[in-house]
N, C-alpha and C. Protein backbone atom coordinates (compact mmCIF):
# COMPACT_ATOMS: atom_id res chain seq x y z
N UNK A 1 83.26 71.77 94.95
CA UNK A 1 84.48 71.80 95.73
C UNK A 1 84.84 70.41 96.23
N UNK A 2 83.46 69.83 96.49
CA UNK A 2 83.87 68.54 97.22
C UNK A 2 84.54 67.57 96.12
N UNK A 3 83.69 68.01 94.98
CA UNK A 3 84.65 67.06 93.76
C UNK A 3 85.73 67.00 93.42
N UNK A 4 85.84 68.48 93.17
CA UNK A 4 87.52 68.79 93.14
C UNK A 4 88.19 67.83 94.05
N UNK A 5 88.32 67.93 95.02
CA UNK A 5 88.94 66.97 96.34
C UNK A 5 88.98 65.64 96.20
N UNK A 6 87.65 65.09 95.76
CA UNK A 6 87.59 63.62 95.65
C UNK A 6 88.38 63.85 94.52
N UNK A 7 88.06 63.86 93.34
CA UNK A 7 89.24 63.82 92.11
C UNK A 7 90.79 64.16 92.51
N UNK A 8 90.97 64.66 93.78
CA UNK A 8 92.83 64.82 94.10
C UNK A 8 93.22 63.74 94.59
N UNK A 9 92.08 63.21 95.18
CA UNK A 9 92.36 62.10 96.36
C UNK A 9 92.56 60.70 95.63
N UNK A 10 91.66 60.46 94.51
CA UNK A 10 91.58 59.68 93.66
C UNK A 10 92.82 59.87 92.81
N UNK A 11 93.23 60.86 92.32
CA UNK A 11 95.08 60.93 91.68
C UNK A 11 95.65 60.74 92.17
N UNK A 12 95.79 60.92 93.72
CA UNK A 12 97.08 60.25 94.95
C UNK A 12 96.82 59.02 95.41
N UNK A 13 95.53 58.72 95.21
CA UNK A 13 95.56 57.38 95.69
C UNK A 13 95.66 56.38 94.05
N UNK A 14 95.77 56.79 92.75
CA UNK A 14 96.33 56.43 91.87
C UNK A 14 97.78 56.17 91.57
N UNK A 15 98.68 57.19 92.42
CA UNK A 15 99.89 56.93 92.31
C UNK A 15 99.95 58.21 91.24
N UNK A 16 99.52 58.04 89.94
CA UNK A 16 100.50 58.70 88.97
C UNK A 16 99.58 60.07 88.65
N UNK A 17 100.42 60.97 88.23
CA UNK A 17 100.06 62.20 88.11
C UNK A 17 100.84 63.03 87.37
N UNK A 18 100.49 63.56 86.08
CA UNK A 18 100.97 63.94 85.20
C UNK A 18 101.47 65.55 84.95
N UNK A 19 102.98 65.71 85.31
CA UNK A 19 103.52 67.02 85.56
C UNK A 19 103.68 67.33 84.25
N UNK A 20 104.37 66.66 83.29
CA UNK A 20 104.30 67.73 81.68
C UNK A 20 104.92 66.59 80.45
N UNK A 21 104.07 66.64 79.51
CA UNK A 21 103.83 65.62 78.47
C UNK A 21 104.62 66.23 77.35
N UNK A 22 104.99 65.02 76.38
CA UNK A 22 105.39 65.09 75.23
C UNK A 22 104.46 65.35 74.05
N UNK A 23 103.73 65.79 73.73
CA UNK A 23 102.78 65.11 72.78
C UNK A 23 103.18 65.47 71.17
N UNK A 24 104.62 66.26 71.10
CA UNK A 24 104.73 66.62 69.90
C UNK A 24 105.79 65.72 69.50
N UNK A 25 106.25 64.74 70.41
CA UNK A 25 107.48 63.46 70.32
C UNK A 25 106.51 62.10 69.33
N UNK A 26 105.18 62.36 69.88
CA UNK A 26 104.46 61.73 68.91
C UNK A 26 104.24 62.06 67.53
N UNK A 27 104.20 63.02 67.18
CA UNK A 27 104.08 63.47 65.65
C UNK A 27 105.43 63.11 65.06
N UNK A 28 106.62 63.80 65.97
CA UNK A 28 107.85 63.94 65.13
C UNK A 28 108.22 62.63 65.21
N UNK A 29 108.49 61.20 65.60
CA UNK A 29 109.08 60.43 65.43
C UNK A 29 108.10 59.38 65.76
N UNK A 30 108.54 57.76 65.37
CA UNK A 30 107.38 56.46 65.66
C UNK A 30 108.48 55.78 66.69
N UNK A 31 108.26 56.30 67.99
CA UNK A 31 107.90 55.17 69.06
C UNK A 31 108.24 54.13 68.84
N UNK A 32 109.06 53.31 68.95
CA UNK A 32 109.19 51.55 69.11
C UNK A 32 109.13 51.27 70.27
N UNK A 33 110.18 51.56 70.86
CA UNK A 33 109.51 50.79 72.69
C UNK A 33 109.54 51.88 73.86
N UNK A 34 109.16 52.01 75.04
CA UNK A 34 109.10 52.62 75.88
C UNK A 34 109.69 52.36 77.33
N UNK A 35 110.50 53.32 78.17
CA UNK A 35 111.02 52.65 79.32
C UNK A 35 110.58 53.80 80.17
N UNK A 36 110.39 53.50 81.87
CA UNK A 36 110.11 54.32 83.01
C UNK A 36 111.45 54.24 83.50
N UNK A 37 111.98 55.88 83.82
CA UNK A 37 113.14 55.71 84.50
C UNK A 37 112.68 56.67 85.38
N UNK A 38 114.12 56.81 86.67
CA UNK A 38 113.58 58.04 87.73
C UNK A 38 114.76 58.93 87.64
N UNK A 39 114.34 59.75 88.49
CA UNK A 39 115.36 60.90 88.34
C UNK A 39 115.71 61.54 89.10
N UNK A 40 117.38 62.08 89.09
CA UNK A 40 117.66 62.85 90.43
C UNK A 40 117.51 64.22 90.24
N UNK A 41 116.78 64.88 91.56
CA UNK A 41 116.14 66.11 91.31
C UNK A 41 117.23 66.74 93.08
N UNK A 42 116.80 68.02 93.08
CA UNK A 42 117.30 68.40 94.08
C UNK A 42 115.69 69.25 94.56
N UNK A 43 115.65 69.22 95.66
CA UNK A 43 114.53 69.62 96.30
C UNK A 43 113.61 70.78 95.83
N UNK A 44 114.41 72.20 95.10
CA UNK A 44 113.46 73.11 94.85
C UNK A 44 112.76 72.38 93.35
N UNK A 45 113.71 71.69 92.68
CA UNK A 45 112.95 70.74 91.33
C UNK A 45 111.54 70.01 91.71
N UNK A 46 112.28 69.38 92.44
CA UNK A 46 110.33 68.46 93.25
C UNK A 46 109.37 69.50 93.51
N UNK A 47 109.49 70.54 94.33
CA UNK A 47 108.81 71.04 94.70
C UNK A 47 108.19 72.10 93.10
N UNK A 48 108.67 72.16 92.20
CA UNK A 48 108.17 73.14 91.39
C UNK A 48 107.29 72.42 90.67
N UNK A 49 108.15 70.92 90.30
CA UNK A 49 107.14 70.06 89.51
C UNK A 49 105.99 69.68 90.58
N UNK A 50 106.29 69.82 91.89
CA UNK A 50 104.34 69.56 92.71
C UNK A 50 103.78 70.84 91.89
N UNK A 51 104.18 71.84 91.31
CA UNK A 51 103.56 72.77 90.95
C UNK A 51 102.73 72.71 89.62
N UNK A 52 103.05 71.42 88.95
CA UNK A 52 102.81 71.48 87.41
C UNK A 52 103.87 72.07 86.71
N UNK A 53 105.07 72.55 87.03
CA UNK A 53 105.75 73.44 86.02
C UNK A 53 106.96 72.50 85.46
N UNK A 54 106.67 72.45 84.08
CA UNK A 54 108.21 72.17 83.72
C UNK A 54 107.44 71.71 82.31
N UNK A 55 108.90 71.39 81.22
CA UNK A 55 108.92 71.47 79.89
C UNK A 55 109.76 70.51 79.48
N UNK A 56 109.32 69.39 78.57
CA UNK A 56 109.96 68.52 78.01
C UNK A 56 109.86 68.30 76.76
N UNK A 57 109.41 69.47 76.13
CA UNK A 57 109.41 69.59 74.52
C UNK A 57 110.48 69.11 73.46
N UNK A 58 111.35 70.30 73.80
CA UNK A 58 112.81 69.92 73.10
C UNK A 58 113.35 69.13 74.03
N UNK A 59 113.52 68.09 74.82
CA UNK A 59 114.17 67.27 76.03
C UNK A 59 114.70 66.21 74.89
N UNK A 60 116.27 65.74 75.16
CA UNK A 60 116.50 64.19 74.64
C UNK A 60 117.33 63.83 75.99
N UNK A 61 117.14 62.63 75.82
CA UNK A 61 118.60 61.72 76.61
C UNK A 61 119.29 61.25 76.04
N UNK A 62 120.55 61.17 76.13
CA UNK A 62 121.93 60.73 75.50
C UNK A 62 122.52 59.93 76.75
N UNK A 63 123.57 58.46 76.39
CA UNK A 63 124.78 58.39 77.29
C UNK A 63 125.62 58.94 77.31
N UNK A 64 125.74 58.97 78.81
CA UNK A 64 127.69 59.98 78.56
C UNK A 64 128.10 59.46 79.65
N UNK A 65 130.07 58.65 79.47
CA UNK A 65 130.72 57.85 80.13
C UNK A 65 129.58 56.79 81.40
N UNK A 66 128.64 56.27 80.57
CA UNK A 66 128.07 54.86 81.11
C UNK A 66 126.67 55.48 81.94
N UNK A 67 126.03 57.04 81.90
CA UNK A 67 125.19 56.60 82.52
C UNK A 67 124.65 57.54 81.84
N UNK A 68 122.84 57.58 81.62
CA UNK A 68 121.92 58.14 81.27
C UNK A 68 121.59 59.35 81.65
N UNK A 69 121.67 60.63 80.88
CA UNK A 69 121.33 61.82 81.23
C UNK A 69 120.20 62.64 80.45
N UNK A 70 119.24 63.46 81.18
CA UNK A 70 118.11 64.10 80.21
C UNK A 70 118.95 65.61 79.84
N UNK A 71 118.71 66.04 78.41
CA UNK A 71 118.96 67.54 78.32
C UNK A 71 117.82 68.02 78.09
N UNK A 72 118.54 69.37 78.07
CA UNK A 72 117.41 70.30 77.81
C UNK A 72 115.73 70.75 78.29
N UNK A 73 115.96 69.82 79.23
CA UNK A 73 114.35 70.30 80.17
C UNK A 73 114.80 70.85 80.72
N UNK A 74 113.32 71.94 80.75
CA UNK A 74 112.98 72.98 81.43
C UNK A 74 112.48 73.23 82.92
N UNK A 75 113.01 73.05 84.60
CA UNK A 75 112.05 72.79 85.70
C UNK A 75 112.59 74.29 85.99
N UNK A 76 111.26 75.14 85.96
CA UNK A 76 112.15 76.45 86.56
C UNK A 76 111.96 76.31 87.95
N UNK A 77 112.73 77.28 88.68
CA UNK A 77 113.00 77.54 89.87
C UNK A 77 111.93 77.77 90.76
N UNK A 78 111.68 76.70 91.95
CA UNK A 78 110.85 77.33 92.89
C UNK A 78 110.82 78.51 93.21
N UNK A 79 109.55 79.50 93.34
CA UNK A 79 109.28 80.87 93.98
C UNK A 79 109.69 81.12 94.96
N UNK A 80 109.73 80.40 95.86
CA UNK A 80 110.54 80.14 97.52
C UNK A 80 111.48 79.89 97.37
N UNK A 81 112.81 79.82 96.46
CA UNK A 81 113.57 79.32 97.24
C UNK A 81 114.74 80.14 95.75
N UNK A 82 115.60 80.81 96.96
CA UNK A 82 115.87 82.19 96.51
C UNK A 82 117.60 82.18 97.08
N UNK A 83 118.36 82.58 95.81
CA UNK A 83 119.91 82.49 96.21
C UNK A 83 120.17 80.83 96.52
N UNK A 84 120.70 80.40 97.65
CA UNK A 84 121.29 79.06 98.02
C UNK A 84 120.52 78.16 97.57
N UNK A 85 118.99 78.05 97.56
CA UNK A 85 118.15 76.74 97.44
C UNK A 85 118.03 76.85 96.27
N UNK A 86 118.16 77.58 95.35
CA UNK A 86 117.42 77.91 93.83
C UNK A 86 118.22 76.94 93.05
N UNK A 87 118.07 76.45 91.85
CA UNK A 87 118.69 75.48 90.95
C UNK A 87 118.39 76.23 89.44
N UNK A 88 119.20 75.63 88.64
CA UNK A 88 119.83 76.17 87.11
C UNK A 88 118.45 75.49 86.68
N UNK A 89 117.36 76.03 85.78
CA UNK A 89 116.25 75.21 85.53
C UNK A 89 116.67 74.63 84.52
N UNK A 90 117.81 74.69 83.58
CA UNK A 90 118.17 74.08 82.56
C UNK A 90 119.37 72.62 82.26
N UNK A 91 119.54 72.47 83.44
CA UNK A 91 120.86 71.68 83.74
C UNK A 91 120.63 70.29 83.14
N UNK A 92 121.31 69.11 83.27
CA UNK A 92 121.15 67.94 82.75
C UNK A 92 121.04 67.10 83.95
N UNK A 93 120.00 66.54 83.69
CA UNK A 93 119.65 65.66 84.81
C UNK A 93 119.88 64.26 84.59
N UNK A 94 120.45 63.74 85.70
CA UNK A 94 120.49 61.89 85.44
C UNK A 94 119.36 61.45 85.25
N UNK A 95 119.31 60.44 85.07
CA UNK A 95 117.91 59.32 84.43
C UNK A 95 118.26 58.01 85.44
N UNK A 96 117.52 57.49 85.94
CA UNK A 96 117.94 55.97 86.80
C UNK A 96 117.63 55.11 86.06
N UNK A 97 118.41 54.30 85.39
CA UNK A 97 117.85 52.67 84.82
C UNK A 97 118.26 51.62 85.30
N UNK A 98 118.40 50.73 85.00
CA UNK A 98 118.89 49.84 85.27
C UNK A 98 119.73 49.35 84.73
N UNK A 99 121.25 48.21 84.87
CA UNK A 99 122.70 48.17 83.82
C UNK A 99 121.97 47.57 82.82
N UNK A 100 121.45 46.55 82.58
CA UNK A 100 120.79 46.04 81.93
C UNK A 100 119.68 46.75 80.96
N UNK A 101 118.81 47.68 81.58
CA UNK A 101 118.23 48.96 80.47
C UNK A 101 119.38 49.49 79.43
N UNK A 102 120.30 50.08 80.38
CA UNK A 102 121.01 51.02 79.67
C UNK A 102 121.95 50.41 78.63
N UNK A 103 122.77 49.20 79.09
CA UNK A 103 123.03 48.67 77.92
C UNK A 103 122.27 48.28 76.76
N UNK A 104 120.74 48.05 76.77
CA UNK A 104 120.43 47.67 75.80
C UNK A 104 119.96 49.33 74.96
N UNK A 105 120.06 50.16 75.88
CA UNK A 105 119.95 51.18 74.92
C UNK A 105 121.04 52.04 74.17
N UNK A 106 122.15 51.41 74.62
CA UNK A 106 123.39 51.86 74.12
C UNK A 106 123.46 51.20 72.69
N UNK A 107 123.09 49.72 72.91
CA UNK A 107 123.55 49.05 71.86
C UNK A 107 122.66 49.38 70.93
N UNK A 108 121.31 49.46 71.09
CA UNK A 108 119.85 50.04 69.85
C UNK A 108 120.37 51.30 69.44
N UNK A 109 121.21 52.55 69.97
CA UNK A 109 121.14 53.84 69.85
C UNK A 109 122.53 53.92 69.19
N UNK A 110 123.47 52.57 69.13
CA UNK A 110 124.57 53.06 68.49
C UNK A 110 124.24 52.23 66.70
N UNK A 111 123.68 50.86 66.79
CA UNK A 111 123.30 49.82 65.64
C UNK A 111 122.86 50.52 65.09
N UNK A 112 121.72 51.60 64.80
CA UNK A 112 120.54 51.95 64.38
C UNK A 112 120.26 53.78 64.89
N UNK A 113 119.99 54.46 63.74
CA UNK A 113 120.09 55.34 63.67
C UNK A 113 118.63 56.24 64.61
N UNK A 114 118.78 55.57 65.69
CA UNK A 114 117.52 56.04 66.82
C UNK A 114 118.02 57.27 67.69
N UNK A 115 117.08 57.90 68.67
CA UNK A 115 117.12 58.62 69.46
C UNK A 115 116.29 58.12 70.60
N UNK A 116 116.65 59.50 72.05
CA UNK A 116 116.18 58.58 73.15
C UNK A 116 115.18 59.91 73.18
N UNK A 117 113.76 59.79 73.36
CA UNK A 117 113.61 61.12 73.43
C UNK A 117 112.63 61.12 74.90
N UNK A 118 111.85 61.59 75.60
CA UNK A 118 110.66 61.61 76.66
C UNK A 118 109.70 62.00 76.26
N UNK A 119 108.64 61.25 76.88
CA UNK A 119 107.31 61.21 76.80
C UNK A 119 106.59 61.95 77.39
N UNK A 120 106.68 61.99 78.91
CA UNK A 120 106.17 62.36 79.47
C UNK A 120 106.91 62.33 81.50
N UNK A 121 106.50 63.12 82.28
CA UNK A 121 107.20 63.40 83.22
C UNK A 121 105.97 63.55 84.51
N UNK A 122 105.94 62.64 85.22
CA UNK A 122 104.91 62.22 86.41
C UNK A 122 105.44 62.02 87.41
N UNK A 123 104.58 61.65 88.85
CA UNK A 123 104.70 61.18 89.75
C UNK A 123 103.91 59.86 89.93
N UNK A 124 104.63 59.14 90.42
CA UNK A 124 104.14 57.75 90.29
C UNK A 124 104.52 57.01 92.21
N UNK A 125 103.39 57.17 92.96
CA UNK A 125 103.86 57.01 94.02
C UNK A 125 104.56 57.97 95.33
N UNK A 126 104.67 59.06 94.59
CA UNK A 126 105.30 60.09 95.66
C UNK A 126 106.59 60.45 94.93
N UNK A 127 107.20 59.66 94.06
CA UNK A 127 108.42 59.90 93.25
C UNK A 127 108.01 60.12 91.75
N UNK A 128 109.28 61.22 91.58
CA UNK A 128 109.23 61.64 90.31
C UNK A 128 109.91 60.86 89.00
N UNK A 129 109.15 60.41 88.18
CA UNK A 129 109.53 59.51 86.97
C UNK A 129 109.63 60.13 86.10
N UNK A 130 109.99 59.94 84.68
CA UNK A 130 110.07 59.96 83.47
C UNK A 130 109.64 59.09 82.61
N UNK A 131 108.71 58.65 81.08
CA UNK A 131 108.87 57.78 80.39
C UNK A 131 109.59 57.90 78.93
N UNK A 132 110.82 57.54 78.93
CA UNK A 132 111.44 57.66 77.90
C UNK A 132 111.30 56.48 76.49
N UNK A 133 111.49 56.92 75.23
CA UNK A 133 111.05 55.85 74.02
C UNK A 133 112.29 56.28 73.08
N UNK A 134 112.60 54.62 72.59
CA UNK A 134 113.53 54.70 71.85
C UNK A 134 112.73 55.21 70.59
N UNK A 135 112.96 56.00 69.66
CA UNK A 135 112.28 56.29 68.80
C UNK A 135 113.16 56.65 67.54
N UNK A 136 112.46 56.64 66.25
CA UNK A 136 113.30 56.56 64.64
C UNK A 136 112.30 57.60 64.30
N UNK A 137 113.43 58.89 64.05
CA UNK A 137 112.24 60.26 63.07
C UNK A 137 111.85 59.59 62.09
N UNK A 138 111.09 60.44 61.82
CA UNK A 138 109.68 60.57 60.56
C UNK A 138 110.14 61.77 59.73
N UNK A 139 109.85 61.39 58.45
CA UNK A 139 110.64 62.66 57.51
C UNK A 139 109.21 62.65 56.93
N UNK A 140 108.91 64.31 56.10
CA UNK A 140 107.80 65.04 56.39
C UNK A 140 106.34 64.04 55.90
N UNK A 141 106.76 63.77 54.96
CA UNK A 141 105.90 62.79 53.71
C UNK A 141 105.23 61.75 54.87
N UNK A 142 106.28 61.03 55.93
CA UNK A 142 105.93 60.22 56.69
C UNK A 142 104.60 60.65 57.81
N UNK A 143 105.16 61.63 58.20
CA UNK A 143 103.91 62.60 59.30
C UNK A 143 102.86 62.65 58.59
N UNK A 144 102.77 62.66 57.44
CA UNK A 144 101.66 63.24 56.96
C UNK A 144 100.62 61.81 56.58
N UNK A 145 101.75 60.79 56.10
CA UNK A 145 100.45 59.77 55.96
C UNK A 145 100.03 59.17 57.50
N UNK A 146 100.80 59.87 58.35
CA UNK A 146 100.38 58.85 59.46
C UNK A 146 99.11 59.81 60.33
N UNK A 147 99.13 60.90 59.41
CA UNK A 147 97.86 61.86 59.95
C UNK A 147 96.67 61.32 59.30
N UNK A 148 96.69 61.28 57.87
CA UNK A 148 95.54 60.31 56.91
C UNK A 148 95.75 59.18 57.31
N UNK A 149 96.59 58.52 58.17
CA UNK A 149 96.01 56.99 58.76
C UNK A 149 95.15 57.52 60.12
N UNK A 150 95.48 58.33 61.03
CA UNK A 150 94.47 58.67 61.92
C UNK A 150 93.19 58.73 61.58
N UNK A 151 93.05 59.98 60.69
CA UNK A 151 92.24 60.70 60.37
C UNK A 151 90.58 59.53 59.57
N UNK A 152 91.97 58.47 58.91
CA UNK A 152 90.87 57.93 58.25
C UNK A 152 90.27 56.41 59.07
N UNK A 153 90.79 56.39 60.11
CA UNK A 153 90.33 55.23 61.29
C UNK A 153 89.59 56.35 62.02
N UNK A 154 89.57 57.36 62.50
CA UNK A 154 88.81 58.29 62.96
C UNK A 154 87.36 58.30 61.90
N UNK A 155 87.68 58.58 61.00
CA UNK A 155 86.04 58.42 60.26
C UNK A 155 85.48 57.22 60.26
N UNK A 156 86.12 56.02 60.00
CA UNK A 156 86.07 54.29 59.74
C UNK A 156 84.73 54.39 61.49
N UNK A 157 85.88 54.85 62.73
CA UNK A 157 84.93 54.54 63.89
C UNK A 157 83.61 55.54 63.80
N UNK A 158 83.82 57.05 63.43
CA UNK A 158 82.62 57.43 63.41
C UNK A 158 81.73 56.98 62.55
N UNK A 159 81.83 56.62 61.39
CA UNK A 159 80.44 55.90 60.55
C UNK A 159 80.08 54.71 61.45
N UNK A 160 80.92 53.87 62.20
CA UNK A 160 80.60 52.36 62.85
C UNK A 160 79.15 53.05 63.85
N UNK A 161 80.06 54.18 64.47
CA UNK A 161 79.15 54.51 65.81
C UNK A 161 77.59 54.83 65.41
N UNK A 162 77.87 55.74 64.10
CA UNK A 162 76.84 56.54 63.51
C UNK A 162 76.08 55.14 62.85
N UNK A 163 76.02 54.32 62.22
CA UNK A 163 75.86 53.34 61.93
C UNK A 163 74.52 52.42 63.18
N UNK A 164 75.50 52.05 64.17
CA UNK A 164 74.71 51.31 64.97
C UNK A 164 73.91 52.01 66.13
N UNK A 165 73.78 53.75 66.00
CA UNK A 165 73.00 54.30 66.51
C UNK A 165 71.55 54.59 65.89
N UNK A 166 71.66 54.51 64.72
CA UNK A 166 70.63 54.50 63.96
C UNK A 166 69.93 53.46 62.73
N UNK A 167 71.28 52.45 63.15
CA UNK A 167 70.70 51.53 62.64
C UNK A 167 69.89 50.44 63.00
C-alpha cells in the first residue's frame, strides 16, 4: 500500500502522467516531428481524464479559419456531473500552439501530403497536454517491413545480450 503511494507521489512530483496513448498512430504512419500543445477542456473533461478515461485512437487535428482543433476524441462524461455540468464527449476541442507552431504546420500540412495526428494525452504539471506529430501514412508493404526492421534489431540485441552473458 505504502508503495502504491510512493509511486503516486513520485508521478505528481514528476509532473507527467499518462491519461490515454496512441500506440496504433505508430504502426499506421512514420512520425517526422513532434509538438506539445494544451487544451481547452471544460471542467467535467478534466475531471474524467483525472479518471484515466478517454480515447485518442481515431483522433486527428486539422486547421480551421487559423486555429488548431482535435476531432474525434473520445472524453466521456463525468459520473457526477449530470444535465448542466455534463459535456458532449465527442466535440472538437482546441489545441493551444503557438502563431509560429501553427503556421509552420499549416505550411508542412498543405506542401506535403501529411497529417496531424496525437500521440498521446497527459498531464504535465497539473495541466492537461497533448503530443501531436506531423506524420506521412505507411501503405501496407511499408508496415510490414518496418515490423521485420523491429523484429530483426530485436533479435540483433537479443543474441548481443545472450552473447555476453555467456560468453
Amino acid at each position: 500500500m505504502q508503495e502504491r503511494r510512493a509511486k503516486a507521489k513520485s508521478e505528481v512530483a514528476n509532473g507527467d502522467r499518462v491519461v490515454a496513448s496512441n500506440r496504433r498512430a505508430r504502426h499506421d504512419y512514420e512520425i517526422l516531428e513532434t509538438l506539445e500543445c494544451g487544451l481547452v477542456l471544460t471542467g467535467s473533461e478534466v475531471k474524467s481524464l483525472r479518471e484515466g478515461k478517454a480515447q485518442i485512437t481515431e483522433a486527428y487535428a486539422r486547421v480551421d479559419d487559423g486555429e488548431l482543433w482535435l476531432f474525434q476524441s473520445h472524453i466521456p462524461p463525468w459520473v457526477f456531473a449530470v444535465g448542466f455540468g455534463s459535456h458532449d464527449p465527442d466535440r472538437k476541442r482546441k489545441l493551444l500552439v503557438h502563431h509560429h507552431e501553427l503556421i509552420r504546420l499549416v505550411d508542412r500540412t498543405k506542401t506535403q501530403p501529411l497529417t496531424i495526428v496525437p500521440l498521446k494525452m497527459y498531464f504535465k504539471d497539473g495541466r492537461a497536454k497533448i503530443e501531436i506529430a506531423l506524420a506521412k501514412g505507411r501503405k501496407q508493404h511499408d508496415r510490414r517491413q518496418a515490423i521485420a526492421e523491429r523484429d530483426a534489431n530485436r533479435e540483433i540485441a537479443r543474441s548481443i545480450r545472450n552473447a555476453e552473458k555467456f560468453g
